[in-house]
C-alpha atoms as a PDB file:
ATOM      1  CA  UNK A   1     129.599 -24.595  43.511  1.00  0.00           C
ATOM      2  CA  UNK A   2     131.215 -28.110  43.299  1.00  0.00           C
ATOM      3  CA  UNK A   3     133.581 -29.052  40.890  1.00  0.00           C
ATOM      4  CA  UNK A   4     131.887 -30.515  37.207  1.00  0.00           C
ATOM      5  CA  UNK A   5     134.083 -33.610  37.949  1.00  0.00           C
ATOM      6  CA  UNK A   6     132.280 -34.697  41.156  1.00  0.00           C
ATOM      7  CA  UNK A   7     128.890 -34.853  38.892  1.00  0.00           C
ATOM      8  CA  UNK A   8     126.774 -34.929  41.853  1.00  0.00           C
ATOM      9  CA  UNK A   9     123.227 -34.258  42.534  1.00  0.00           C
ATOM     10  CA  UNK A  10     123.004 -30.613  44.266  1.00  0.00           C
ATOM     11  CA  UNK A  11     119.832 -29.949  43.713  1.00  0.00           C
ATOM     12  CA  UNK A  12     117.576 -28.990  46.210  1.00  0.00           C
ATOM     13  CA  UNK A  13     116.648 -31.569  48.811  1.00  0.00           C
ATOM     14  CA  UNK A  14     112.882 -31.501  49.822  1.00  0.00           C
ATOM     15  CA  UNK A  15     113.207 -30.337  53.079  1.00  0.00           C
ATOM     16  CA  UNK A  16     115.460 -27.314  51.446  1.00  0.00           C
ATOM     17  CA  UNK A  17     112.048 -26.996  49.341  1.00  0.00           C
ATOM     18  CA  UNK A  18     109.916 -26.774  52.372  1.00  0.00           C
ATOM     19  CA  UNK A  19     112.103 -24.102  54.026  1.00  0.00           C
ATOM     20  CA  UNK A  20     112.476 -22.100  50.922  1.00  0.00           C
ATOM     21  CA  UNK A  21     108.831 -21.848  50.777  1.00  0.00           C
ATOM     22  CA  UNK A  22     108.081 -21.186  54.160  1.00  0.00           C
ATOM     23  CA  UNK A  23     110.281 -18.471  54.056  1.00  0.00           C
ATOM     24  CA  UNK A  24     108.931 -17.043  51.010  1.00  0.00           C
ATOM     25  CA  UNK A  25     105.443 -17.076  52.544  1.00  0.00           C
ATOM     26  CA  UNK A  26     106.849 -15.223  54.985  1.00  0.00           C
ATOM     27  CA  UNK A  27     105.522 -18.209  57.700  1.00  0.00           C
ATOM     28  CA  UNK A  28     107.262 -18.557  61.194  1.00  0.00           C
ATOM     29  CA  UNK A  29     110.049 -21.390  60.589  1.00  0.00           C
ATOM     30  CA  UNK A  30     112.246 -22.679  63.371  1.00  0.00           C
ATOM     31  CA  UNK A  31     115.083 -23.390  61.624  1.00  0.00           C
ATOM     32  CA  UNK A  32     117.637 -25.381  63.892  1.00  0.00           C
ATOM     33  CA  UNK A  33     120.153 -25.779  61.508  1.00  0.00           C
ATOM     34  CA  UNK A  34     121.400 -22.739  61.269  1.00  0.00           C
ATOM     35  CA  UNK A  35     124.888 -22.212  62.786  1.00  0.00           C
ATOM     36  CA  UNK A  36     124.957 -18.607  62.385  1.00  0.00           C
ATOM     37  CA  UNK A  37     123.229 -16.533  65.636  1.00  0.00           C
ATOM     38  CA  UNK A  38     123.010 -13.358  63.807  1.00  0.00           C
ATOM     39  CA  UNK A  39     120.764 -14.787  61.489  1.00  0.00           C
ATOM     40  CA  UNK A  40     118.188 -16.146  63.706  1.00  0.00           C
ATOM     41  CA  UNK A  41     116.573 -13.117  65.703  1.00  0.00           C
ATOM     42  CA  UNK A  42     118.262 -13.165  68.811  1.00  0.00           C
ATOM     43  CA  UNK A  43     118.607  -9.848  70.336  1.00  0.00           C
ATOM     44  CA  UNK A  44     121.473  -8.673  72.198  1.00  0.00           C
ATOM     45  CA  UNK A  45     122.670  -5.433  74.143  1.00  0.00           C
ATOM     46  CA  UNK A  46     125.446  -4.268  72.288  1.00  0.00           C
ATOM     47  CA  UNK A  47     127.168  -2.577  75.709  1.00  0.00           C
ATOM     48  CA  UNK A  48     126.861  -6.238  77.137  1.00  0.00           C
ATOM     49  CA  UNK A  49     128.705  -7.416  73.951  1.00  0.00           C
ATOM     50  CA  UNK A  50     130.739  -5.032  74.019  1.00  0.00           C
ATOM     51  CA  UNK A  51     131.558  -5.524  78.209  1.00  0.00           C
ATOM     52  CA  UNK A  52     131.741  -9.030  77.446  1.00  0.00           C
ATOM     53  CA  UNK A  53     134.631  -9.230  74.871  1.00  0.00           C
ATOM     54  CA  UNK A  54     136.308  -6.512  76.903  1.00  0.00           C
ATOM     55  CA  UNK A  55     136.901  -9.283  79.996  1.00  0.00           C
ATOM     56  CA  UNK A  56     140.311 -11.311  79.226  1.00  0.00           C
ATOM     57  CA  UNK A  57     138.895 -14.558  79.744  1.00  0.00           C
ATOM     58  CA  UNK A  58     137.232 -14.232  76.482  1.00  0.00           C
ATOM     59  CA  UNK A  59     140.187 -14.307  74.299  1.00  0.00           C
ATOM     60  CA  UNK A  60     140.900 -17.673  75.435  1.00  0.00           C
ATOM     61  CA  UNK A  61     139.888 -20.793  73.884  1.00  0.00           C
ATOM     62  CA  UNK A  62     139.352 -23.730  76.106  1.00  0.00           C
ATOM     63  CA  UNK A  63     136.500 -26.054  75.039  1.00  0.00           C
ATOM     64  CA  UNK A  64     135.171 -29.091  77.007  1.00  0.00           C
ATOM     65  CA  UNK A  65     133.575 -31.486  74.933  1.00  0.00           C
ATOM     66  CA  UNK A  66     130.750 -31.644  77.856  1.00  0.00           C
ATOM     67  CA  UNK A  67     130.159 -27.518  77.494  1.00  0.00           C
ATOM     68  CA  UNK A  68     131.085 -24.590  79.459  1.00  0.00           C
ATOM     69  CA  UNK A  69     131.653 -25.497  83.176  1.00  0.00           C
ATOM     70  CA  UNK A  70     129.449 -22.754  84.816  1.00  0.00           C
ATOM     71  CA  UNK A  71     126.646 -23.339  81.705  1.00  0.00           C
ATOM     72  CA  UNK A  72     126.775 -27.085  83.230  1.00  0.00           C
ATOM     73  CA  UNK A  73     126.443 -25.570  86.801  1.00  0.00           C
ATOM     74  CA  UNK A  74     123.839 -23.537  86.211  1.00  0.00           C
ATOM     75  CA  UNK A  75     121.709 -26.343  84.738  1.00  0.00           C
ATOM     76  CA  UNK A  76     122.412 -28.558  87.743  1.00  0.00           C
ATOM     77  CA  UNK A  77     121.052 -25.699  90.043  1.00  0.00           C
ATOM     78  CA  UNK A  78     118.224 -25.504  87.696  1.00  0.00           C
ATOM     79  CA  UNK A  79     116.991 -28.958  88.410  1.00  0.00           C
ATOM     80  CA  UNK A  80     118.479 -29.048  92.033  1.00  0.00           C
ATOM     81  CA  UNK A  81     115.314 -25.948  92.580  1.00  0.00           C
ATOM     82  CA  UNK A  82     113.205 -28.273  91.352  1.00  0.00           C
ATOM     83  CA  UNK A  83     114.108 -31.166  93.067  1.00  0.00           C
ATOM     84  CA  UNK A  84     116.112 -33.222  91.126  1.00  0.00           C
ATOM     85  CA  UNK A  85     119.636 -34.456  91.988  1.00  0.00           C
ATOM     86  CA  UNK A  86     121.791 -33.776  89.294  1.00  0.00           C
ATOM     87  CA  UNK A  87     126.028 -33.188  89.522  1.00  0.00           C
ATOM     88  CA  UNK A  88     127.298 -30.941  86.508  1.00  0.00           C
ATOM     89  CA  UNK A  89     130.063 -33.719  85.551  1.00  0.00           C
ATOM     90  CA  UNK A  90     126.971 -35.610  84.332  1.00  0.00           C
ATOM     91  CA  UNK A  91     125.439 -32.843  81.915  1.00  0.00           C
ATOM     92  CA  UNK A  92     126.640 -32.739  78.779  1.00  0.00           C
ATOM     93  CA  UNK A  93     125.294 -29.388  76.574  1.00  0.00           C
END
């Protein structure tokens, strides 16, 4: 809830509308602004969770404005199978 003082609008924007009443119907929506992944049906293997946050490396924090080095990589390979030349220092994800 916002403050009384700001006195703005917060009611619900059209496309808010839409969702809300997709959802309702219980209709497929793709939603791809939601932020949160354990809201959007992604299943996981909570042993490869579990082995993941067990490996060092993932307690530290060292973002690249481009993305993750090896997720850049592997979408360079991707393309280089397919026959397309592209270097991971141009990919941005």
């Amino acid at each position: 809830m916002f403050s009384r003082r700001t006195s703005w609008d917060i009611s619900a924007t059209p496309l808010a509308e839409a969702v809300a009443r997709r959802t309702a119907e219980g209709r497929p929506l793709l939603d791809l602004t939601e932020a949160n992944p354990t809201r959007v049906g992604l299943g996981f293997s909570p042993a490869a969770l579990r082995e993941a946050l067990a490996d060092p490396r993932a307690a530290r924090y060292e973002p690249n404005p481009l993305g993750l080095a090896g997720a850049r990589e592997a979408i360079a390979r991707y393309y280089a199978e397919r026959g397309h030349a592209v270097v991971p220092e141009r990919v941005v994800v």
